[in-house]
C-alpha atoms as a PDB file:
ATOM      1  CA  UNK A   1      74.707  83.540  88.303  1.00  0.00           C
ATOM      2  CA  UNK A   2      77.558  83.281  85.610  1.00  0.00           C
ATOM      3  CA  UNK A   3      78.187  80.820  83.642  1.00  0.00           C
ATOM      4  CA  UNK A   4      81.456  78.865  83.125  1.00  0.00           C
ATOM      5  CA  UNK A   5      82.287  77.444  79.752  1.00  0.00           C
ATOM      6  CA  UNK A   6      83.930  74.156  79.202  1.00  0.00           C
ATOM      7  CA  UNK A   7      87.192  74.933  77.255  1.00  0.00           C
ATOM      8  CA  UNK A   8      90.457  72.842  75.768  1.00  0.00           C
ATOM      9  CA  UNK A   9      92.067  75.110  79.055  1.00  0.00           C
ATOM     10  CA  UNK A  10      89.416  73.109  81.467  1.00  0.00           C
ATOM     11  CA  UNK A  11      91.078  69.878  80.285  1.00  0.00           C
ATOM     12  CA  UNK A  12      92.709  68.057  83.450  1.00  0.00           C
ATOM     13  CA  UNK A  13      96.369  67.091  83.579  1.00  0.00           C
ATOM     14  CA  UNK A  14      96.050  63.760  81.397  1.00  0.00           C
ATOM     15  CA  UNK A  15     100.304  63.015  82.346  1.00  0.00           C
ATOM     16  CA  UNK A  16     100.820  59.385  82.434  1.00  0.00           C
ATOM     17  CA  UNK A  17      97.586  58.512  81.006  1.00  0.00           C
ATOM     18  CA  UNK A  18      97.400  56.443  77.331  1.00  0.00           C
ATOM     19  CA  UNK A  19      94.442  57.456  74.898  1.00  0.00           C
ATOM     20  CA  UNK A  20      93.703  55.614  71.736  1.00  0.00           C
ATOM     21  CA  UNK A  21      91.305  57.448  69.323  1.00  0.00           C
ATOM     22  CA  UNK A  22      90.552  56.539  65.669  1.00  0.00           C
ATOM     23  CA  UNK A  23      89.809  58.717  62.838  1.00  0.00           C
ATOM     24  CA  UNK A  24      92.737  61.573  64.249  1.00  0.00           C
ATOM     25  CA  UNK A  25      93.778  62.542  61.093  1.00  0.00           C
ATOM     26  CA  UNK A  26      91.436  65.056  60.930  1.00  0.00           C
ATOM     27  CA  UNK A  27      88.671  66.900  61.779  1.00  0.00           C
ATOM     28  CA  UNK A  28      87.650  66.391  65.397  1.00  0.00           C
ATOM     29  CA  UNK A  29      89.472  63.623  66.079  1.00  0.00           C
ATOM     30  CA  UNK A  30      92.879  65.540  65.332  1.00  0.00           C
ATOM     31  CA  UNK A  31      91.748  68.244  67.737  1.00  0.00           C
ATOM     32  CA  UNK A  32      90.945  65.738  70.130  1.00  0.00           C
ATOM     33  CA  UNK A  33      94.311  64.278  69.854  1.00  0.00           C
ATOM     34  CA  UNK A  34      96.095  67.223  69.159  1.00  0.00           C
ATOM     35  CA  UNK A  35      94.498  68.914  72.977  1.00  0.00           C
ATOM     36  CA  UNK A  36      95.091  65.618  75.154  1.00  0.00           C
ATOM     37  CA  UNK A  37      98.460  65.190  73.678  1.00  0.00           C
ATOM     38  CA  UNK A  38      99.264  68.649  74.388  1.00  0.00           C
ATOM     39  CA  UNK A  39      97.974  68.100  78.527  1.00  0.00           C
ATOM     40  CA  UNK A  40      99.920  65.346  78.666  1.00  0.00           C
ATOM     41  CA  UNK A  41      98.764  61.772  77.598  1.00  0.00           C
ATOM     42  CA  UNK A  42     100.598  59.610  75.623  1.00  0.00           C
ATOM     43  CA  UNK A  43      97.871  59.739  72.392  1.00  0.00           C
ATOM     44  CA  UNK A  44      97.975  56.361  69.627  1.00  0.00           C
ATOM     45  CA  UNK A  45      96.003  57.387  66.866  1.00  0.00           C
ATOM     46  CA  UNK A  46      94.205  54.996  64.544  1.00  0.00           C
ATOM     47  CA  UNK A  47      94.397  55.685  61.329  1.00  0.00           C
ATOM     48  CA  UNK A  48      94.562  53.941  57.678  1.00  0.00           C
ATOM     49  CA  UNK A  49      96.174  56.614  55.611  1.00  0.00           C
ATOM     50  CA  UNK A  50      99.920  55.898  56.778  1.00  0.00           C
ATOM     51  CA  UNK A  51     100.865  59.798  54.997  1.00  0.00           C
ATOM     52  CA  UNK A  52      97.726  61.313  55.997  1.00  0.00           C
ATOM     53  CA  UNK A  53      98.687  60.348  59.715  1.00  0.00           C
ATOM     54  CA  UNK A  54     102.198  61.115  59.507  1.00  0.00           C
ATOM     55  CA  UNK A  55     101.697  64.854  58.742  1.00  0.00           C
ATOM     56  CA  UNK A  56      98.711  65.147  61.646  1.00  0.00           C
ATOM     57  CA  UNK A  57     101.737  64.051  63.647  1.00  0.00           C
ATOM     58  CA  UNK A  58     103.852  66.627  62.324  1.00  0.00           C
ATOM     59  CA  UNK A  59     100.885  69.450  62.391  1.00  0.00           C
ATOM     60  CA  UNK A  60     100.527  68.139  66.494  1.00  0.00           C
ATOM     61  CA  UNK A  61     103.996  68.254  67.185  1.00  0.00           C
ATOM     62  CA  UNK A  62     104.647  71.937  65.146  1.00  0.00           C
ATOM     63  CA  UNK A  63     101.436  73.261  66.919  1.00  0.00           C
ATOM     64  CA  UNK A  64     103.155  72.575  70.713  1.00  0.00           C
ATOM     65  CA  UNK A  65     104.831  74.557  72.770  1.00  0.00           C
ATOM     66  CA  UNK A  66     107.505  72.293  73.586  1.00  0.00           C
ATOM     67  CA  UNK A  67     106.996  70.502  70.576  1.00  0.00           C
ATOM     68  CA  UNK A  68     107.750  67.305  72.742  1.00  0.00           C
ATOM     69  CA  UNK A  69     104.075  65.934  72.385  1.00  0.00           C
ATOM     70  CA  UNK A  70     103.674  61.510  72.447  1.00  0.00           C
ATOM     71  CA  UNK A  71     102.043  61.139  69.582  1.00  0.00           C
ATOM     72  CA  UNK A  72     101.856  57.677  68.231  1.00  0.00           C
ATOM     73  CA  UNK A  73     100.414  55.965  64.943  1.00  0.00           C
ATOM     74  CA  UNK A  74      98.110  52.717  64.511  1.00  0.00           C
ATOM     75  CA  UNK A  75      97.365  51.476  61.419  1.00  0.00           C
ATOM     76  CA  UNK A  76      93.532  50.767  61.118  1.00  0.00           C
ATOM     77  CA  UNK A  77      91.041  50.422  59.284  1.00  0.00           C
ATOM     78  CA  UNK A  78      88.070  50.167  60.642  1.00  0.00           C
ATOM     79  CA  UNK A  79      86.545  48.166  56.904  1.00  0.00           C
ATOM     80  CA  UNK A  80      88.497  45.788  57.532  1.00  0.00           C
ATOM     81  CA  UNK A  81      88.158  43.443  60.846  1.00  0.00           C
ATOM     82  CA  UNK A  82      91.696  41.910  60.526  1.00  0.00           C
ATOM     83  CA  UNK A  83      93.017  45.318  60.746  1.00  0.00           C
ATOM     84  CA  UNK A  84      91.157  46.115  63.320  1.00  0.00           C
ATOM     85  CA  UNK A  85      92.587  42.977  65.310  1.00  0.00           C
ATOM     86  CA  UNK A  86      96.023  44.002  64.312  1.00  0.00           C
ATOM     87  CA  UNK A  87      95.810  47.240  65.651  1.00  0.00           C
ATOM     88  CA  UNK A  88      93.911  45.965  68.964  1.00  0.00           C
ATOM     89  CA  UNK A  89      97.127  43.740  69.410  1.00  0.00           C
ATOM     90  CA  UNK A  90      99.201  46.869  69.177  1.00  0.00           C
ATOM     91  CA  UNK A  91      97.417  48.429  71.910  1.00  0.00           C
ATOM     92  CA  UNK A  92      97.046  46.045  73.869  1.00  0.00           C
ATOM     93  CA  UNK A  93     100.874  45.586  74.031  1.00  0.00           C
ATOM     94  CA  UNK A  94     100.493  48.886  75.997  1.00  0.00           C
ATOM     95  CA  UNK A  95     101.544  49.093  79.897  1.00  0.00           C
ATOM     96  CA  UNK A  96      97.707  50.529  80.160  1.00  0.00           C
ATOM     97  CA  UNK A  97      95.012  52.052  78.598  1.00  0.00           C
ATOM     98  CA  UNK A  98      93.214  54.746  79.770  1.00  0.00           C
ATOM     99  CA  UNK A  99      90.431  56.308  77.165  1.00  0.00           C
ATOM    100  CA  UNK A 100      88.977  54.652  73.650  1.00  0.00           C
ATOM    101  CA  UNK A 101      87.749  57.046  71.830  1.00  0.00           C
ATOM    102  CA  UNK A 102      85.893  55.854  68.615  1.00  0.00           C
ATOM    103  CA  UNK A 103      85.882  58.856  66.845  1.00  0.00           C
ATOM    104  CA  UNK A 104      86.239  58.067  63.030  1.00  0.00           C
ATOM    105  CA  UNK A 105      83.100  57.505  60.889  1.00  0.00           C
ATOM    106  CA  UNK A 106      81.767  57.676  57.236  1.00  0.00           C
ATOM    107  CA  UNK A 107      78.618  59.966  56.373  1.00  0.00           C
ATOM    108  CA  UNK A 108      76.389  58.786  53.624  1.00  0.00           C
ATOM    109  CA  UNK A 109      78.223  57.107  51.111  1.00  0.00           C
ATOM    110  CA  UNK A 110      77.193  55.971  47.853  1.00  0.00           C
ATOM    111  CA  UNK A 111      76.383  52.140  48.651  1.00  0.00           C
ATOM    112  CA  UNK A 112      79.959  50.465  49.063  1.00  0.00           C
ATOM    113  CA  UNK A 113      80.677  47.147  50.989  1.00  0.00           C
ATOM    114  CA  UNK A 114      83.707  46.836  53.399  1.00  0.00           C
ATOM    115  CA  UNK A 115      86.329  43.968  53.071  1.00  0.00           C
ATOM    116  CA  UNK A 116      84.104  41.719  55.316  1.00  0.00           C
ATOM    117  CA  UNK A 117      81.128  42.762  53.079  1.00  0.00           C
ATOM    118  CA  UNK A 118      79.412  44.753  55.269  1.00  0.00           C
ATOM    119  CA  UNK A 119      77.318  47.626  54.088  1.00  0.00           C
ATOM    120  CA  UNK A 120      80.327  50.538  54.620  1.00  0.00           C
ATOM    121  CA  UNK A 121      78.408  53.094  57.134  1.00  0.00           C
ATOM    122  CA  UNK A 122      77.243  50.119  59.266  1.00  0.00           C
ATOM    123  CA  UNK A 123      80.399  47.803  59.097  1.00  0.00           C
ATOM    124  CA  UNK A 124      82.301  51.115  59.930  1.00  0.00           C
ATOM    125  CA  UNK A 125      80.402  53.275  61.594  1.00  0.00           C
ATOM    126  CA  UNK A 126      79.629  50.611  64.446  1.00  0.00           C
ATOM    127  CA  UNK A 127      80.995  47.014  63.317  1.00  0.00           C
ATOM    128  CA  UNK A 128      84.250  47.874  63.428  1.00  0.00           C
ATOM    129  CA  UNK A 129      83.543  50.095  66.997  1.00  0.00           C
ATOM    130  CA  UNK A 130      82.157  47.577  68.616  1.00  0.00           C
ATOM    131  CA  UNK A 131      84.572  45.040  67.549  1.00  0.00           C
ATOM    132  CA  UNK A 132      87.894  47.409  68.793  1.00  0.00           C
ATOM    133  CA  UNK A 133      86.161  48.118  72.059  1.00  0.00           C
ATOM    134  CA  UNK A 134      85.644  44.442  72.279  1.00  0.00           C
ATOM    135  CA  UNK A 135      89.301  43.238  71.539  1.00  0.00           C
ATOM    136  CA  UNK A 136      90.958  45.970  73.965  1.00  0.00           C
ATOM    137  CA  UNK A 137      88.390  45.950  76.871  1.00  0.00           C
ATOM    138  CA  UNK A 138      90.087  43.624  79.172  1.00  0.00           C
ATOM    139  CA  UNK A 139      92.919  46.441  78.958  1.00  0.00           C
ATOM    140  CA  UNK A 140      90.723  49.165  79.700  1.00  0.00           C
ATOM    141  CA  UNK A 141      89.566  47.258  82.258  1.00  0.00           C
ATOM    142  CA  UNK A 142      92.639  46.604  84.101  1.00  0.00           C
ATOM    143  CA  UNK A 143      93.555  50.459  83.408  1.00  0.00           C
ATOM    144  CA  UNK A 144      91.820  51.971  86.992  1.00  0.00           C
ATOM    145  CA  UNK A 145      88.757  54.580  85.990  1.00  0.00           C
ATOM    146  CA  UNK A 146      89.447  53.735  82.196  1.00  0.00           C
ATOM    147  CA  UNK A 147      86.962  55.414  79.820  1.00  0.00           C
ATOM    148  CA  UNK A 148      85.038  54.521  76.617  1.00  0.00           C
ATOM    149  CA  UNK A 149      83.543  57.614  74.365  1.00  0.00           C
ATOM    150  CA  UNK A 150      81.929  57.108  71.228  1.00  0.00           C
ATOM    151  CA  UNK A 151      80.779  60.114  68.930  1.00  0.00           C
ATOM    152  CA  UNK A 152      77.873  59.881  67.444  1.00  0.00           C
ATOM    153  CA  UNK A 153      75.463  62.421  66.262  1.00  0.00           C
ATOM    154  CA  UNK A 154      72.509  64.723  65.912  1.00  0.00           C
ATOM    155  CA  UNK A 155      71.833  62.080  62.995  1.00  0.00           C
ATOM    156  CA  UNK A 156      70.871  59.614  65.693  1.00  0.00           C
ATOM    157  CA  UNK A 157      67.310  61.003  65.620  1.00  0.00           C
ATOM    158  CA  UNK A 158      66.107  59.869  61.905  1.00  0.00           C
ATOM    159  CA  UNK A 159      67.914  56.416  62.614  1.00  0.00           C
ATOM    160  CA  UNK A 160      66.027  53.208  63.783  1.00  0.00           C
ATOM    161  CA  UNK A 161      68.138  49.732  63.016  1.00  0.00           C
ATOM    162  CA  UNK A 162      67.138  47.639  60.775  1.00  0.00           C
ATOM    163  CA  UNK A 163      67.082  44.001  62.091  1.00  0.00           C
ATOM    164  CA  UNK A 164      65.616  42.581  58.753  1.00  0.00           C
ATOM    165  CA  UNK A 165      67.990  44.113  56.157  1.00  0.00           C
ATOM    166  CA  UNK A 166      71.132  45.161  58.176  1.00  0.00           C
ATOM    167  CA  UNK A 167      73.910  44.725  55.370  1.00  0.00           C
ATOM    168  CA  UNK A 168      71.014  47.258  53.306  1.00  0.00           C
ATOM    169  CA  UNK A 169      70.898  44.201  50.520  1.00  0.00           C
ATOM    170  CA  UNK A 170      66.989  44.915  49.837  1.00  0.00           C
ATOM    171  CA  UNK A 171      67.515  48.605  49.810  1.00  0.00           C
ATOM    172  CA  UNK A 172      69.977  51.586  50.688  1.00  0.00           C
ATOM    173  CA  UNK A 173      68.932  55.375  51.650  1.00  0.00           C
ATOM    174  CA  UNK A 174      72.185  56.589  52.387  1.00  0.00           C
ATOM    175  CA  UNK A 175      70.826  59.257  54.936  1.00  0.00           C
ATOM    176  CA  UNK A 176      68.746  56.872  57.101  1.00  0.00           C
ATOM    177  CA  UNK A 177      71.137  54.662  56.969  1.00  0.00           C
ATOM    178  CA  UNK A 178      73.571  57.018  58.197  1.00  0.00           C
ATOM    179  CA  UNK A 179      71.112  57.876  60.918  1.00  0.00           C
ATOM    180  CA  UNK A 180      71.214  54.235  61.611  1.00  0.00           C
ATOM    181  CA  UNK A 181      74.400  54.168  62.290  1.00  0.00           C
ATOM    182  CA  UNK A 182      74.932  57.032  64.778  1.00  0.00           C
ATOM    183  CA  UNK A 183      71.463  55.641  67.028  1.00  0.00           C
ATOM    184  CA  UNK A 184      73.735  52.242  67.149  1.00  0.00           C
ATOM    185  CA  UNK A 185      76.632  54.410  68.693  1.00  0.00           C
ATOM    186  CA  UNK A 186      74.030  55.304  71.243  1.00  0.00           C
ATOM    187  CA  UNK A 187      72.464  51.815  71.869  1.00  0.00           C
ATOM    188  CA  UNK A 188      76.073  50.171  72.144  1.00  0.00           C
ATOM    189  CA  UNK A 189      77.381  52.731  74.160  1.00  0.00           C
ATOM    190  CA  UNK A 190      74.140  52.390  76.565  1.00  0.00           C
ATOM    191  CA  UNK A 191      74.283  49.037  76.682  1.00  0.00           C
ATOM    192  CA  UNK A 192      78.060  48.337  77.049  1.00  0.00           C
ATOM    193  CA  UNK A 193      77.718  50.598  80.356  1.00  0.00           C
ATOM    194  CA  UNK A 194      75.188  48.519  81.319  1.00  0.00           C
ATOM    195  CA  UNK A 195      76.830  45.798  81.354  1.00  0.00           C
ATOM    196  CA  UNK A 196      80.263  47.224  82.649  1.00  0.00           C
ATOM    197  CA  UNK A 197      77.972  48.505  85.894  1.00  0.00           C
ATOM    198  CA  UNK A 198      76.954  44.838  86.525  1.00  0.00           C
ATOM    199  CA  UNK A 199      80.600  42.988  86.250  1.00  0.00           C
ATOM    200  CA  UNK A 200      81.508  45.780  88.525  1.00  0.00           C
ATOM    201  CA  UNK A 201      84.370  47.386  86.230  1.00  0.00           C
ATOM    202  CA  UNK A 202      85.171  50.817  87.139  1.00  0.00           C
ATOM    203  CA  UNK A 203      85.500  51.484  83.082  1.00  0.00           C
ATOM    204  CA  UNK A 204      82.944  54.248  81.917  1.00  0.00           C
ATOM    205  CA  UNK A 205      81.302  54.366  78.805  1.00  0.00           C
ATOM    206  CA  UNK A 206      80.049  58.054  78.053  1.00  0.00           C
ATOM    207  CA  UNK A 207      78.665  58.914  74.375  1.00  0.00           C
ATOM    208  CA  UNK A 208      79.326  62.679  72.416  1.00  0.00           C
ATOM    209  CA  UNK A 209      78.250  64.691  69.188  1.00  0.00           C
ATOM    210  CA  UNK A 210      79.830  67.418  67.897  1.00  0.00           C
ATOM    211  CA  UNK A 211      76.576  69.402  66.863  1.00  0.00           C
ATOM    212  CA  UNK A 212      77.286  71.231  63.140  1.00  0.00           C
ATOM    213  CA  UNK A 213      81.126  71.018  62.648  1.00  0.00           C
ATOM    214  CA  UNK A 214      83.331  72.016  59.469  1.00  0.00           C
ATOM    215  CA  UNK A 215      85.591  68.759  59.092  1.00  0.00           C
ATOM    216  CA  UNK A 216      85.592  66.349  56.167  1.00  0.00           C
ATOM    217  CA  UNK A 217      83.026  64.111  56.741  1.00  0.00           C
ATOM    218  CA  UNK A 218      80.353  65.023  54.324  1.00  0.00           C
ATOM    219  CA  UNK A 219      82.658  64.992  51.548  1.00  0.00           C
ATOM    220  CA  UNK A 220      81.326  61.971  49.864  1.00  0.00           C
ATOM    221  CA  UNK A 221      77.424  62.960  51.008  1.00  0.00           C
ATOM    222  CA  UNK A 222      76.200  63.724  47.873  1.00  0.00           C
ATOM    223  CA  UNK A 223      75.424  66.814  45.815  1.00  0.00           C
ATOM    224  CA  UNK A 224      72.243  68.087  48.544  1.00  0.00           C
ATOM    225  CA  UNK A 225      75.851  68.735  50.785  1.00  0.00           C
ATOM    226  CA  UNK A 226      78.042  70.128  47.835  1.00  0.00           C
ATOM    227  CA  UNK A 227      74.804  72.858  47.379  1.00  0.00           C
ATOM    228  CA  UNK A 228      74.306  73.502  50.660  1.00  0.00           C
ATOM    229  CA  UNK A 229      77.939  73.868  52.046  1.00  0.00           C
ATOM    230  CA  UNK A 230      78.299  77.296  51.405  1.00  0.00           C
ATOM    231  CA  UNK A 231      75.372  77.914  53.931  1.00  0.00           C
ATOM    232  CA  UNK A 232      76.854  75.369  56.122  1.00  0.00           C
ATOM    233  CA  UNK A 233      79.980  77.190  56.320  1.00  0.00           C
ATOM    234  CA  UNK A 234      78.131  80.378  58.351  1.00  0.00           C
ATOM    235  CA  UNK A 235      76.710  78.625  60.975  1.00  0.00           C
ATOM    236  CA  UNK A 236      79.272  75.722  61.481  1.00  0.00           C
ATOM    237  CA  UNK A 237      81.570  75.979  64.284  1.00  0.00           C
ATOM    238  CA  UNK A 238      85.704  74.835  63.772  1.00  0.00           C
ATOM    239  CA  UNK A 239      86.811  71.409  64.059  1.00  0.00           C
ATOM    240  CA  UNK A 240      88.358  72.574  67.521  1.00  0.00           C
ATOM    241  CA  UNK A 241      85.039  73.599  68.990  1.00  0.00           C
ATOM    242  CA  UNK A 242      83.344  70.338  67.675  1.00  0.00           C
ATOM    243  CA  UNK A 243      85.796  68.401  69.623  1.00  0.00           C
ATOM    244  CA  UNK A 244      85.097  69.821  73.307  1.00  0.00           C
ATOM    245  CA  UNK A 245      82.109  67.788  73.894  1.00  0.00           C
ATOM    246  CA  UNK A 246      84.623  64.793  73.202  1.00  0.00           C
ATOM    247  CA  UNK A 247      87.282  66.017  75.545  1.00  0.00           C
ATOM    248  CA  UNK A 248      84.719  66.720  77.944  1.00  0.00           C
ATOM    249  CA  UNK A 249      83.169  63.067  77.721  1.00  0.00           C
ATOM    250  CA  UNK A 250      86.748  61.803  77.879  1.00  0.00           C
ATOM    251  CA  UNK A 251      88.389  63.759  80.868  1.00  0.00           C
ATOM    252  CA  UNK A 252      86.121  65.660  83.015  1.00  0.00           C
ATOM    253  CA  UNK A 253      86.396  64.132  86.540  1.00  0.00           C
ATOM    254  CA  UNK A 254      82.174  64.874  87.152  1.00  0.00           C
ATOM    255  CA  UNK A 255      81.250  62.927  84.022  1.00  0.00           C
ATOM    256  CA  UNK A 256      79.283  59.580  84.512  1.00  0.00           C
ATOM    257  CA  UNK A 257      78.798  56.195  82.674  1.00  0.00           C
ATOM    258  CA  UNK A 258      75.973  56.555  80.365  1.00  0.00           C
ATOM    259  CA  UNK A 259      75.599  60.019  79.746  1.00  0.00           C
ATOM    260  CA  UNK A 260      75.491  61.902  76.563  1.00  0.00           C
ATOM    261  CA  UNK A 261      77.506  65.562  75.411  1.00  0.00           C
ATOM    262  CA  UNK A 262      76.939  67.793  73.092  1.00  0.00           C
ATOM    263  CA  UNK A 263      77.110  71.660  72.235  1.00  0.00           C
ATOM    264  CA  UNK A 264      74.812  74.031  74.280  1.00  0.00           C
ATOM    265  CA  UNK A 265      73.835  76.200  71.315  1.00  0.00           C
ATOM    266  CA  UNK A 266      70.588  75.822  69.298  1.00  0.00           C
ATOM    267  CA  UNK A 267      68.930  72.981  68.068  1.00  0.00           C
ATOM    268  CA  UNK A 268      72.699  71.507  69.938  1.00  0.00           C
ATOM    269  CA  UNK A 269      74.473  73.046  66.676  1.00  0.00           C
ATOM    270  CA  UNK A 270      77.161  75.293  67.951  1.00  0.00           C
ATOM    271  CA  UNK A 271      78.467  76.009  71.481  1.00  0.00           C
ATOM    272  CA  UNK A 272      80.317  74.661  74.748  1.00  0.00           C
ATOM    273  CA  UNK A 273      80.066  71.207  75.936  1.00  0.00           C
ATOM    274  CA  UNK A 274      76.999  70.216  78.345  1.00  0.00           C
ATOM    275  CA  UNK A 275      75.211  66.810  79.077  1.00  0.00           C
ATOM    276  CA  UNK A 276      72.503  66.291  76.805  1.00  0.00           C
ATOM    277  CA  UNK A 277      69.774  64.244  75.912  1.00  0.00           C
ATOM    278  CA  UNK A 278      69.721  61.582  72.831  1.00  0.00           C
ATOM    279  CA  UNK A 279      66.348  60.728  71.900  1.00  0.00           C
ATOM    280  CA  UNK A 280      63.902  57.129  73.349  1.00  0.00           C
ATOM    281  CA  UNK A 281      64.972  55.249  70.456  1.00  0.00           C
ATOM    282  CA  UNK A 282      68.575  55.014  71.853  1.00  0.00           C
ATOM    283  CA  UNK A 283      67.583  53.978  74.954  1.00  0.00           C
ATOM    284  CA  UNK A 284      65.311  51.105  74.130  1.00  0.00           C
ATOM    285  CA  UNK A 285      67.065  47.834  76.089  1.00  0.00           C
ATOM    286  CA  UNK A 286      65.380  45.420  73.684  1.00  0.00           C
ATOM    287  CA  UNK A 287      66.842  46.960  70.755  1.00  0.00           C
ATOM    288  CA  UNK A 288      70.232  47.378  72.429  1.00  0.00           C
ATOM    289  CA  UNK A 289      70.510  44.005  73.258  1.00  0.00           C
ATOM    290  CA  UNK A 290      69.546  42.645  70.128  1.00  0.00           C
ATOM    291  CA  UNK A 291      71.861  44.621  68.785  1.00  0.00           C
ATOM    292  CA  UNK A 292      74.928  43.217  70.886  1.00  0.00           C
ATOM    293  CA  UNK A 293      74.152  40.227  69.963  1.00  0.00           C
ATOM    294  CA  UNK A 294      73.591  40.550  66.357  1.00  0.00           C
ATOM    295  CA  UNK A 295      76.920  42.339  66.261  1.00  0.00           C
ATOM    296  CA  UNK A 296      78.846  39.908  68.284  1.00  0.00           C
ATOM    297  CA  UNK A 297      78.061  36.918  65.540  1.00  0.00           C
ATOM    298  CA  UNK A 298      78.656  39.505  62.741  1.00  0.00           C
ATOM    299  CA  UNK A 299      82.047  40.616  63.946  1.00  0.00           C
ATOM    300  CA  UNK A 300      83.296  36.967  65.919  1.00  0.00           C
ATOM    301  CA  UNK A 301      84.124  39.361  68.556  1.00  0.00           C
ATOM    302  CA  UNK A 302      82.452  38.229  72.230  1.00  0.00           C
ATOM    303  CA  UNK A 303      82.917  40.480  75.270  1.00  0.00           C
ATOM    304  CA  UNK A 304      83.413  38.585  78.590  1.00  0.00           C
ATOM    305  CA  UNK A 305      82.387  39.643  81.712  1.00  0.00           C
END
């Protein structure tokens, strides 16, 4: 029997559909953008480098056919929680809202605190997530079939949270705490669909990784990536492939609340999107609701039902 790929081509008509994704500067987040804008939606990206975002705008509208692409800029910073709130109020002063996708993230950083003095990769990486998703889902749930997708990451499987030292103030590995980070996209995303299933929303909340993807992220991981990139480089797929297990989360009419995509290669490195597997960790309620709630009373953001 032969096999069909999932491609950018596979990608349904996404006309009159809105799409906010952070982090679409760049990398896979700018493919993702770039692709849905191009079939369609009407794409806001979040992003906190105002030049950096204008010319991924540009690069979207010069790579179009038509060149007549929606393309839209938020200013965010996910750091920070009163930008996040100010770009949540943006969005929310949209007609609807069909697809969150909280795409941008920070790969082990030197220690660094955010502006609410959260440890960087934790107040980023998922603070800030959960506290966007939390301040826009009444729109996504008044959007019919609206979707969540959260990229996380092969990373997940070296990361357990932390409950006694969360802001890292005892001590800070910057690799397990990046794997931290990305089993916490997992466990929220789990857990929100959870609880969208039993208010009775019709809003999804599906989960991604790109497998091994050439983008930007690792640029402040340390000298054991600056060594080893030139290795990386040969068995890394492009930004564009990384991306399809995003689009495929965030538009393909058979996907489900609570599953998980990711590349079909080896070891889930390299290849075409397929439903995967994230490991028991992620999927353990007691941690998951923990931590919801420890993240609600960090962030001052509650989600009604």
């Amino acid at each position: 029997m032969s096999k069909t790929n999932w491609t950018e081509e596979t990608i349904p008509d996404q006309t009159g559909k809105t799409v906010f994704i952070t982090g679409a500067n760049t990398g896979i987040g700018y493919e993702a953008a770039r692709a849905l804008a191009q079939h369609g939606a009407r794409v806001l990206i979040g992003c906190r480098n105002a030049d950096k975002a204008a010319a991924a705008v540009e690069r979207m509208r010069a790579s179009s056919e038509t060149n007549e692409v929606d393309v839209t800029v938020v200013p965010l910073d996910l750091a920070d929680l009163s930008s996040v709130r100010a770009a949540a109020d943006i969005v929310n002063g949209e007609d609807r809202l069909d697809l969150l996708i909280n795409n941008a993230g920070v790969m082990a950083l030197p220690k660094r605190t955010t502006a609410d003095g959260f440890e960087m990769q934790f107040g980023t990486n998922h603070l800030g997530h959960f506290a966007l998703t939390g301040l826009l889902i009444e729109r996504l749930n008044a959007t019919p079939d609206a979707r969540v997708v959260s990229v996380s990451s092969q990373g997940h499987r070296m990361g357990r949270i932390d409950f006694d030292d969360l802001n890292a103030e005892r001590r800070y590995h910057r690799w397990p705490r990046y794997g931290m980070t990305k089993v916490a996209n997992l466990l929220f995303i789990y857990e929100l669909q959870r609880r969208l299933t039993a208010a009775g929303n019709t809003t999804i909340a599906v989960a991604c990784h790109p497998g091994g993807s050439n983008t930007e992220l690792a640029r402040d991981a340390g000298a054991m990536m600056t060594f080893s990139q030139p290795v990386a480089n040969l068995v890394m797929q492009s930004a564009a492939m990384g991306a399809l297990p995003t689009l495929r989360a965030a538009t393909d009419p058979a996907v489900t609340g609570g599953q998980y995509y990711g590349p079909d290669g080896l070891s889930q490195m390299r290849g075409y999107p397929v439903k995967v597997h994230s490991n028991a960790y992620s999927h353990r309620l007691d941690v998951a609701v923990r931590l919801w709630l420890e993240s609600e009373q960090l962030t001052g953001v509650e989600y009604l039902d």
